[in-house]
C-alpha atoms as a PDB file:
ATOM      1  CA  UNK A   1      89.299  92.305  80.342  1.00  0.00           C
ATOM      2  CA  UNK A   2      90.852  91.382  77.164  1.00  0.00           C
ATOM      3  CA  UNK A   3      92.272  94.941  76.538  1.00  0.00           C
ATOM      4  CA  UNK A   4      93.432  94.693  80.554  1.00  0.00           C
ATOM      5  CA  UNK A   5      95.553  91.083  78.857  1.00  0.00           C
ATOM      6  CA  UNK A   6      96.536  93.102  75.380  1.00  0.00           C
ATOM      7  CA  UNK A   7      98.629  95.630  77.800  1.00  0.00           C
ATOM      8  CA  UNK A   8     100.020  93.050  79.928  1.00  0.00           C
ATOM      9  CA  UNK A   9     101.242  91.181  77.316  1.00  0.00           C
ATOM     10  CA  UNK A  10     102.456  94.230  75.350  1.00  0.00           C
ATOM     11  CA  UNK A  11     104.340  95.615  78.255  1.00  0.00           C
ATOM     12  CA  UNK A  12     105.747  91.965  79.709  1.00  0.00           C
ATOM     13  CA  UNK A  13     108.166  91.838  77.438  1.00  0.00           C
ATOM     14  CA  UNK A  14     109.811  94.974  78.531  1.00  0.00           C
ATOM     15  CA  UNK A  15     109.476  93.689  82.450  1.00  0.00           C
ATOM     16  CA  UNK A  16     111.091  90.782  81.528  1.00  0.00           C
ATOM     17  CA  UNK A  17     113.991  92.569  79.219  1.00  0.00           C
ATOM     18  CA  UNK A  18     114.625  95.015  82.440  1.00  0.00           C
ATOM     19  CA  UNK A  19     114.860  91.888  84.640  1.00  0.00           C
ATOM     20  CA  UNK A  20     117.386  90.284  82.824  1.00  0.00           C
ATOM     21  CA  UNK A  21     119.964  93.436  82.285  1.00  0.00           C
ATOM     22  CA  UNK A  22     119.186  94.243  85.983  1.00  0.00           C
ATOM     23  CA  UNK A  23     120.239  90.133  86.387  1.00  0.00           C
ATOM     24  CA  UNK A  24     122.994  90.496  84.365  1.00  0.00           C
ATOM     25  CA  UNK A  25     124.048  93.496  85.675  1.00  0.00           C
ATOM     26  CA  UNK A  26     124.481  92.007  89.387  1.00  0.00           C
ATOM     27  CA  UNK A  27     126.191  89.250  88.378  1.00  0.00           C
ATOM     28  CA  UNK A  28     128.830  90.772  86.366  1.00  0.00           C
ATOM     29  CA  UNK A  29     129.473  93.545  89.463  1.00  0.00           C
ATOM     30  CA  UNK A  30     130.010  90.539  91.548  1.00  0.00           C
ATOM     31  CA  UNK A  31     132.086  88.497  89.149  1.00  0.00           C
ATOM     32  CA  UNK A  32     134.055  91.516  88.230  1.00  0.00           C
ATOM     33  CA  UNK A  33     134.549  92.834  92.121  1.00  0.00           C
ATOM     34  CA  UNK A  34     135.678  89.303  92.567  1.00  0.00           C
ATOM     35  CA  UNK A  35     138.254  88.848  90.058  1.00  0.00           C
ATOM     36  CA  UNK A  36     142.133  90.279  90.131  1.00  0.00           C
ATOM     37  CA  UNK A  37     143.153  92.124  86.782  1.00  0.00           C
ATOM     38  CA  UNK A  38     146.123  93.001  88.163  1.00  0.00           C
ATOM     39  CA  UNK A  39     148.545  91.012  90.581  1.00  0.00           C
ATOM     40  CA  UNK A  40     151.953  92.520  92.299  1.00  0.00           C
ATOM     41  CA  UNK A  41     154.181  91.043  94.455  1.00  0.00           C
ATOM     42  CA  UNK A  42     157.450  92.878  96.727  1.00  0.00           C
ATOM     43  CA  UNK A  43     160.740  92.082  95.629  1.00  0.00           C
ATOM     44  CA  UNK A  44     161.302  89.647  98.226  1.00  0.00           C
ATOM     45  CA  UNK A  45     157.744  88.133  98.180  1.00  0.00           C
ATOM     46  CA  UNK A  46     156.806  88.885 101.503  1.00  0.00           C
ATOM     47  CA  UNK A  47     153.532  90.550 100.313  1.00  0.00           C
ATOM     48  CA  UNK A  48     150.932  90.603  97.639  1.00  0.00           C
ATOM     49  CA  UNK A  49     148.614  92.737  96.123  1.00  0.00           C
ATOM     50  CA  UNK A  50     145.610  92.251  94.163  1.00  0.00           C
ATOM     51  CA  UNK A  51     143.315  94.770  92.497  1.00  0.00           C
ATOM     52  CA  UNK A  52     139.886  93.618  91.795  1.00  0.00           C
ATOM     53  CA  UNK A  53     136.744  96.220  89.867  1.00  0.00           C
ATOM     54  CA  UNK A  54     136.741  97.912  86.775  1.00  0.00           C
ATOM     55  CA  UNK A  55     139.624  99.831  85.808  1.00  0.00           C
ATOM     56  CA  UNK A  56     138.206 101.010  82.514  1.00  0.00           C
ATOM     57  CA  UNK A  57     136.088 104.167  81.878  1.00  0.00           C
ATOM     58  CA  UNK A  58     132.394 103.092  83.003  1.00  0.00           C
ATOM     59  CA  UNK A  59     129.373 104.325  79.626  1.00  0.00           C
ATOM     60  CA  UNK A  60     126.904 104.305  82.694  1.00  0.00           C
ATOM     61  CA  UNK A  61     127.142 104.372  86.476  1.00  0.00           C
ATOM     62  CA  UNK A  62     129.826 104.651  88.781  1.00  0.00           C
ATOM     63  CA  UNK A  63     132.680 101.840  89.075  1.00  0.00           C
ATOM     64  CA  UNK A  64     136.026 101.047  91.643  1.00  0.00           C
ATOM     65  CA  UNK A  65     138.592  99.537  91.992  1.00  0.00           C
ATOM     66  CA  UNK A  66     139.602  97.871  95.199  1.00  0.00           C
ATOM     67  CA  UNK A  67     142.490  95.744  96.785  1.00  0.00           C
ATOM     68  CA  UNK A  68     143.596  93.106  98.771  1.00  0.00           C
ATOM     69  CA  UNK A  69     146.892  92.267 100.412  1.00  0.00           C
ATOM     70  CA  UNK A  70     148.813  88.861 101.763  1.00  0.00           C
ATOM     71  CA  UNK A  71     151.161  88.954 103.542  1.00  0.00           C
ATOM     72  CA  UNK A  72     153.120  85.490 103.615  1.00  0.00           C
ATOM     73  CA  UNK A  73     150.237  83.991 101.728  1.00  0.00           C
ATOM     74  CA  UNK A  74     147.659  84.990 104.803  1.00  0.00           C
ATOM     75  CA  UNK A  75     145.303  88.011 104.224  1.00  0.00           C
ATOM     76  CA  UNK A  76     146.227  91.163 105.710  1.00  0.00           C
ATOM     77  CA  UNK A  77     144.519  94.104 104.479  1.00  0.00           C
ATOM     78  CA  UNK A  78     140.988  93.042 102.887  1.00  0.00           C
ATOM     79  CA  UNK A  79     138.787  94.332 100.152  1.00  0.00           C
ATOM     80  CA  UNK A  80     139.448  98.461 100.795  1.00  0.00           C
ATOM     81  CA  UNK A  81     138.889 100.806  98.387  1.00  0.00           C
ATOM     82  CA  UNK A  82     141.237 102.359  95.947  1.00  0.00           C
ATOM     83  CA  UNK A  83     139.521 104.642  93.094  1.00  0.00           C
ATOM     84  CA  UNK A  84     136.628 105.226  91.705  1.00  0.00           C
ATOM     85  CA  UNK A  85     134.999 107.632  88.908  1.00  0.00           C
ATOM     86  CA  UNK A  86     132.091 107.528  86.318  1.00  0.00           C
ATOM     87  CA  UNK A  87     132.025 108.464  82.640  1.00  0.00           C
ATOM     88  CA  UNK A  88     133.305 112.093  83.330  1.00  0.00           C
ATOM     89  CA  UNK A  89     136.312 110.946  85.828  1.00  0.00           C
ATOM     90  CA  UNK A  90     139.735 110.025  85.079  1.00  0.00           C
ATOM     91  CA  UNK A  91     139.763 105.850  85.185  1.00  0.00           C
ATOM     92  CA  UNK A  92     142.129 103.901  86.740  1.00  0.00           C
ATOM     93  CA  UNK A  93     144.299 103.158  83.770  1.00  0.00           C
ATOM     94  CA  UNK A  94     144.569 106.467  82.485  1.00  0.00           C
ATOM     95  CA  UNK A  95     145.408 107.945  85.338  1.00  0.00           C
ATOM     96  CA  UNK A  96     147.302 105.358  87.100  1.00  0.00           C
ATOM     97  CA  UNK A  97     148.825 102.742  84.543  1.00  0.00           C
ATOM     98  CA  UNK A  98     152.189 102.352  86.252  1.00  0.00           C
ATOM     99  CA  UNK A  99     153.398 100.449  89.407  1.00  0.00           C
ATOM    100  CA  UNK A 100     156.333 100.309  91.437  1.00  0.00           C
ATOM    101  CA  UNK A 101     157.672  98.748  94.767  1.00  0.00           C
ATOM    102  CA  UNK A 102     159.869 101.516  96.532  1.00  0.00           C
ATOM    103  CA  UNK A 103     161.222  98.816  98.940  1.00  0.00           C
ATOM    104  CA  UNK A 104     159.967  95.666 100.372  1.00  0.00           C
ATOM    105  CA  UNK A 105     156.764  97.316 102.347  1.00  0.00           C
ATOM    106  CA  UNK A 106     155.701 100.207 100.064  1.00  0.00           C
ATOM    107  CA  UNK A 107     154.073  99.939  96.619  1.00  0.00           C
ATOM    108  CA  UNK A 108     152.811 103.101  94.799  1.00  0.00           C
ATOM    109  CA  UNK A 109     150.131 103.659  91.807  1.00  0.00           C
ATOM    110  CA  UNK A 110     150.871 106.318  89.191  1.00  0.00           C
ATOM    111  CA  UNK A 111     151.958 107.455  85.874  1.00  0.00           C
ATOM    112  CA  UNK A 112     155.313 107.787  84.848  1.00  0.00           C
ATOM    113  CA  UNK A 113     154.650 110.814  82.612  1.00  0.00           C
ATOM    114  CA  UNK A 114     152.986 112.478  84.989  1.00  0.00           C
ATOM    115  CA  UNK A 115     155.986 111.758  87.350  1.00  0.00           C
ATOM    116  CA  UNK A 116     158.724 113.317  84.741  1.00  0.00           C
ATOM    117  CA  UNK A 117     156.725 116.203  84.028  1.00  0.00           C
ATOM    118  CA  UNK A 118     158.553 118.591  86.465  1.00  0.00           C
ATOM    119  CA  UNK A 119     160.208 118.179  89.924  1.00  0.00           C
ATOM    120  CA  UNK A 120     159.105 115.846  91.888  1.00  0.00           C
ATOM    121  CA  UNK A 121     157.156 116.149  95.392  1.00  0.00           C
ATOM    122  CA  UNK A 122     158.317 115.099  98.404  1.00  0.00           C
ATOM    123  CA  UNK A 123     156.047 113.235 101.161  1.00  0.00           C
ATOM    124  CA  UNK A 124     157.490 112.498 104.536  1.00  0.00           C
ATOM    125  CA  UNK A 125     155.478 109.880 106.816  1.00  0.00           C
ATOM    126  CA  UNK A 126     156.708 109.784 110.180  1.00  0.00           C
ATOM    127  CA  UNK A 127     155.455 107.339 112.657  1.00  0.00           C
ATOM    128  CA  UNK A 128     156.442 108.991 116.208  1.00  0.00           C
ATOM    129  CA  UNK A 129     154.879 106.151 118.261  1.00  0.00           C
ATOM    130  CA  UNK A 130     156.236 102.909 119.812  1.00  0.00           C
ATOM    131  CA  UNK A 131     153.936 101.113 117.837  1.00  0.00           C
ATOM    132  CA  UNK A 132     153.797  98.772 114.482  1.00  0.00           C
ATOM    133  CA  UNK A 133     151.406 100.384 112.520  1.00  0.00           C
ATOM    134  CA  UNK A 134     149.799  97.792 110.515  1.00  0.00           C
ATOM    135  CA  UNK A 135     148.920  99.689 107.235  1.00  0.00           C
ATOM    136  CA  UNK A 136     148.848 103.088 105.262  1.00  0.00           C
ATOM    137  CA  UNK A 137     147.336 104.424 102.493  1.00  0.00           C
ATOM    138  CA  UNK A 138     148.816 107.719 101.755  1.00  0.00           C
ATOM    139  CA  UNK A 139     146.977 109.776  98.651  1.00  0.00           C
ATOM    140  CA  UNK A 140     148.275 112.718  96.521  1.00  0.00           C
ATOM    141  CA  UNK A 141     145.076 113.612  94.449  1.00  0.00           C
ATOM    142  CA  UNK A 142     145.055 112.829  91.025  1.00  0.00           C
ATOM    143  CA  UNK A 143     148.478 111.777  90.350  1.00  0.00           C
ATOM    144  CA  UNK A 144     150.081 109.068  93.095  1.00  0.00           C
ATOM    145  CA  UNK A 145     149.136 106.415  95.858  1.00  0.00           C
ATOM    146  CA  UNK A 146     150.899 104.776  98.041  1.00  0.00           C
ATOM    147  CA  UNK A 147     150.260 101.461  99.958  1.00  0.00           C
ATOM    148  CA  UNK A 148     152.819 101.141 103.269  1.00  0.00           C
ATOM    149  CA  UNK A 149     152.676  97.554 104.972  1.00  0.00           C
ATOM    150  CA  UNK A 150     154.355  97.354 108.736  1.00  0.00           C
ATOM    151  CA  UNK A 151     155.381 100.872 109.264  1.00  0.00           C
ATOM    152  CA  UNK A 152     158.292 101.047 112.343  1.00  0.00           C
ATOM    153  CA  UNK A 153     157.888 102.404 114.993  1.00  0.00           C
ATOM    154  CA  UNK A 154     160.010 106.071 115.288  1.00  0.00           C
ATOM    155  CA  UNK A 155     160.238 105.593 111.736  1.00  0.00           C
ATOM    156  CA  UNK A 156     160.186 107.853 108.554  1.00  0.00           C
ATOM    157  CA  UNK A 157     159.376 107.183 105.355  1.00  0.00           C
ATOM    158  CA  UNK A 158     160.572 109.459 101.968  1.00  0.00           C
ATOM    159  CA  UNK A 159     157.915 109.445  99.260  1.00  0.00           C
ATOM    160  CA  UNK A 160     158.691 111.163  95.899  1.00  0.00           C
ATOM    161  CA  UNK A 161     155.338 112.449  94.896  1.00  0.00           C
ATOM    162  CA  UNK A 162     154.290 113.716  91.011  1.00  0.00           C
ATOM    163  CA  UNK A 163     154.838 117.485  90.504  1.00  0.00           C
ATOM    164  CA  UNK A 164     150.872 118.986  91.237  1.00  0.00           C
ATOM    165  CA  UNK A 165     148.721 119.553  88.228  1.00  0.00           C
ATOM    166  CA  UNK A 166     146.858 122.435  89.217  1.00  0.00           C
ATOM    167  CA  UNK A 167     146.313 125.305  92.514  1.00  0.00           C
ATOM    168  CA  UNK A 168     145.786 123.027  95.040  1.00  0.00           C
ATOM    169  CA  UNK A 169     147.170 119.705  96.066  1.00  0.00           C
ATOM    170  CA  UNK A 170     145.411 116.829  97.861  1.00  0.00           C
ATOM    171  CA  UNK A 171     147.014 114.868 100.462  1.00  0.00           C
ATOM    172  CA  UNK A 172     145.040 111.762 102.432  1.00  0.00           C
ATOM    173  CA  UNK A 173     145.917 109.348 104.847  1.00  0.00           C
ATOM    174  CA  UNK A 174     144.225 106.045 106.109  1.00  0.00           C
ATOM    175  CA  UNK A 175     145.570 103.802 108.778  1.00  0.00           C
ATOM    176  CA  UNK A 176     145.490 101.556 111.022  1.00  0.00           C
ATOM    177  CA  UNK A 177     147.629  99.849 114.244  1.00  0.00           C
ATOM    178  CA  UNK A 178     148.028  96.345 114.801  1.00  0.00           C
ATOM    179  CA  UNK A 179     146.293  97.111 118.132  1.00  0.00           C
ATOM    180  CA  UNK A 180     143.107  97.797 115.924  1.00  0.00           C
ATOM    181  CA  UNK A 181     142.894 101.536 116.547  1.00  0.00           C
ATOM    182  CA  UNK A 182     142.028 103.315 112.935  1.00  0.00           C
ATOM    183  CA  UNK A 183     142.924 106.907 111.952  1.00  0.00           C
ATOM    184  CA  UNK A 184     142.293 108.631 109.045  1.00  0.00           C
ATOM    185  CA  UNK A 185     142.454 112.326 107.419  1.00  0.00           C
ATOM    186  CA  UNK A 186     142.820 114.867 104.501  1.00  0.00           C
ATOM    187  CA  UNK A 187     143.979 118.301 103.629  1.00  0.00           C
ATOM    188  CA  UNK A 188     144.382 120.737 100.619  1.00  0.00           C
ATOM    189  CA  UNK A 189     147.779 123.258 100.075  1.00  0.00           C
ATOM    190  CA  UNK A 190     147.676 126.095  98.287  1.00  0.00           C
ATOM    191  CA  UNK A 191     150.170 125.688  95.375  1.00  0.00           C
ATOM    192  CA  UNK A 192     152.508 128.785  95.605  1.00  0.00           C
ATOM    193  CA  UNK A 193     153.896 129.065  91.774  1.00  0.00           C
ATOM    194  CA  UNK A 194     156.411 131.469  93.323  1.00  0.00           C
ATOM    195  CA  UNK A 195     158.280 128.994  95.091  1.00  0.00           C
ATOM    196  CA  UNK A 196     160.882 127.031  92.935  1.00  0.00           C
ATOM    197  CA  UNK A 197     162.118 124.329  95.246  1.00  0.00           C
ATOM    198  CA  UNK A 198     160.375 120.919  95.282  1.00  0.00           C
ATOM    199  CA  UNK A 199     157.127 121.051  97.773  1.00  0.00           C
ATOM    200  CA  UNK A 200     157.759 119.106 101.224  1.00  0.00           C
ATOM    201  CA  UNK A 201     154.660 117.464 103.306  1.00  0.00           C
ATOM    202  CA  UNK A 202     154.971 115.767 106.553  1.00  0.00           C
ATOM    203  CA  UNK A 203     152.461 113.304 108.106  1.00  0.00           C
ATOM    204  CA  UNK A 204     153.072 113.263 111.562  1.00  0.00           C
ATOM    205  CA  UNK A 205     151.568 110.069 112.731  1.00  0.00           C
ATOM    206  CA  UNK A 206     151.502 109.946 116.914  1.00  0.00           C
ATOM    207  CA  UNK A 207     149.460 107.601 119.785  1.00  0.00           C
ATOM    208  CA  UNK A 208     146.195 110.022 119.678  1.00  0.00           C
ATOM    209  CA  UNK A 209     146.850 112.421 116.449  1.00  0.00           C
ATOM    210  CA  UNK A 210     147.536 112.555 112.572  1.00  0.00           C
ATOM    211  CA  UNK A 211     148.699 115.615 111.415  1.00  0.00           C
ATOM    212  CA  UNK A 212     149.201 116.795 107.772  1.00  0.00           C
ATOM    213  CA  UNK A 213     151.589 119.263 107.205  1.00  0.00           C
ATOM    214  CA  UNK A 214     153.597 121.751 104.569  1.00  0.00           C
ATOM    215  CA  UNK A 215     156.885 124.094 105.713  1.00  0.00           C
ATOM    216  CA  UNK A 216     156.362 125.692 102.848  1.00  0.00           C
ATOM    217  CA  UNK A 217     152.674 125.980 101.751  1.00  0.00           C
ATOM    218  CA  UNK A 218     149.127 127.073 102.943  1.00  0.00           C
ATOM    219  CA  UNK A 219     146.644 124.973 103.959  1.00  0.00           C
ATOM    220  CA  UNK A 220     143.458 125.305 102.273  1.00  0.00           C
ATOM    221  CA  UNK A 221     141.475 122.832 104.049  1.00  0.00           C
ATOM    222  CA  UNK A 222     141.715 119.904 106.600  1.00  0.00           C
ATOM    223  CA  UNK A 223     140.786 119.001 110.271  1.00  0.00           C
ATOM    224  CA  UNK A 224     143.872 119.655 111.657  1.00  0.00           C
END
């Protein structure tokens, strides 16, 4: 019995060492997901954005970052995801340190360097319905992302995109109507290095479709 208390005691310490990190641990994932670091508003103030997570480089696990929008000092879009990555991925201020407002409804995340590196993408959103759609996230994977408030209908948005980085280039697309109805989807394009012009995408937006498209490139992968 007393060797049964020697281990208990030897090992309790270690219990109650776990415990507390593990404590610890919660509490600052809750304190951090729940506090801005970063805080943008449009030029004329009808919206504003706040990012909330870890934008540094995690030593363990795997961390994000994560927004939410006002518009007229109500919510509007609510605790959605932006990034993520652990110790091997790029972070969020590495790879997206800059910030800009491209009008009074679109706000993009990426780095400027990145951007002047060559010639610049171009992403066309086009909203073919009769509807207000609500919100947009539009991706180009690793280098921009966009956040669209209030899209009009029979509308089209130009989005100057960072030259790609390697063979393939990423586009995604999350959405949603006023009416509630959400769409979402992805693809990959083959980079032709042959092709000298500046790379063109379209995202055709319509009442029962989203379709990601390239005149000029391949593409790879997607579900449409």
């Amino acid at each position: 019995m007393s060797k049964t208390k020697e281990i208990i005691k030897s090992i309790l310490p270690v219990f109650v060492l776990f415990g507390a990190v593990l404590v610890s641990l919660v509490f600052y994932n809750v304190y951090v997901r729940s506090t801005p670091f970063f805080t943008t508003s449009s030029p004329a103030g009808t919206y504003m954005v706040n990012l909330t997570g870890q934008k540094e480089r995690p030593h363990i696990f795997t961390v994000e970052v994560r927004f939410n929008v006002l518009k007229n000092g109500k919510p509007f879009w609510s605790d959605q995801y932006l990034h993520s990555g652990d110790a091997f991925d790029l972070s969020f201020e590495v790879g997206y340190p800059d910030c800009r407002w491209l009008g009074e409804n679109i706000l993009r995340f990426y780095h400027e360097k990145d951007f002047n590196a060559g010639k610049p993408q171009v992403v066309i959103v086009v909203n073919k319905t009769e509807r207000l759609i609500k919100y947009l996230k539009v991706e180009a994977d690793p280098t921009d992302k966009f956040l669209l408030f209030d899209v009009q209908p029979k509308s089209e948005a130009r989005l100057l995109v960072s030259p790609p980085k390697g063979d393939y280039e990423v586009l995604s697309v999350e959405g949603k109507f006023y009416e509630g109805r959400i769409f979402d989807d992805s693809a990959d394009f083959k980079i032709d290095k042959g092709i000298n012009e500046p790379f063109t995408y379209y995202i055709y937006i319509t009442d029962d479709s989203l379709k990601i498209e390239s005149p000029q490139l391949e593409k790879y992968r997607g579900t449409n």
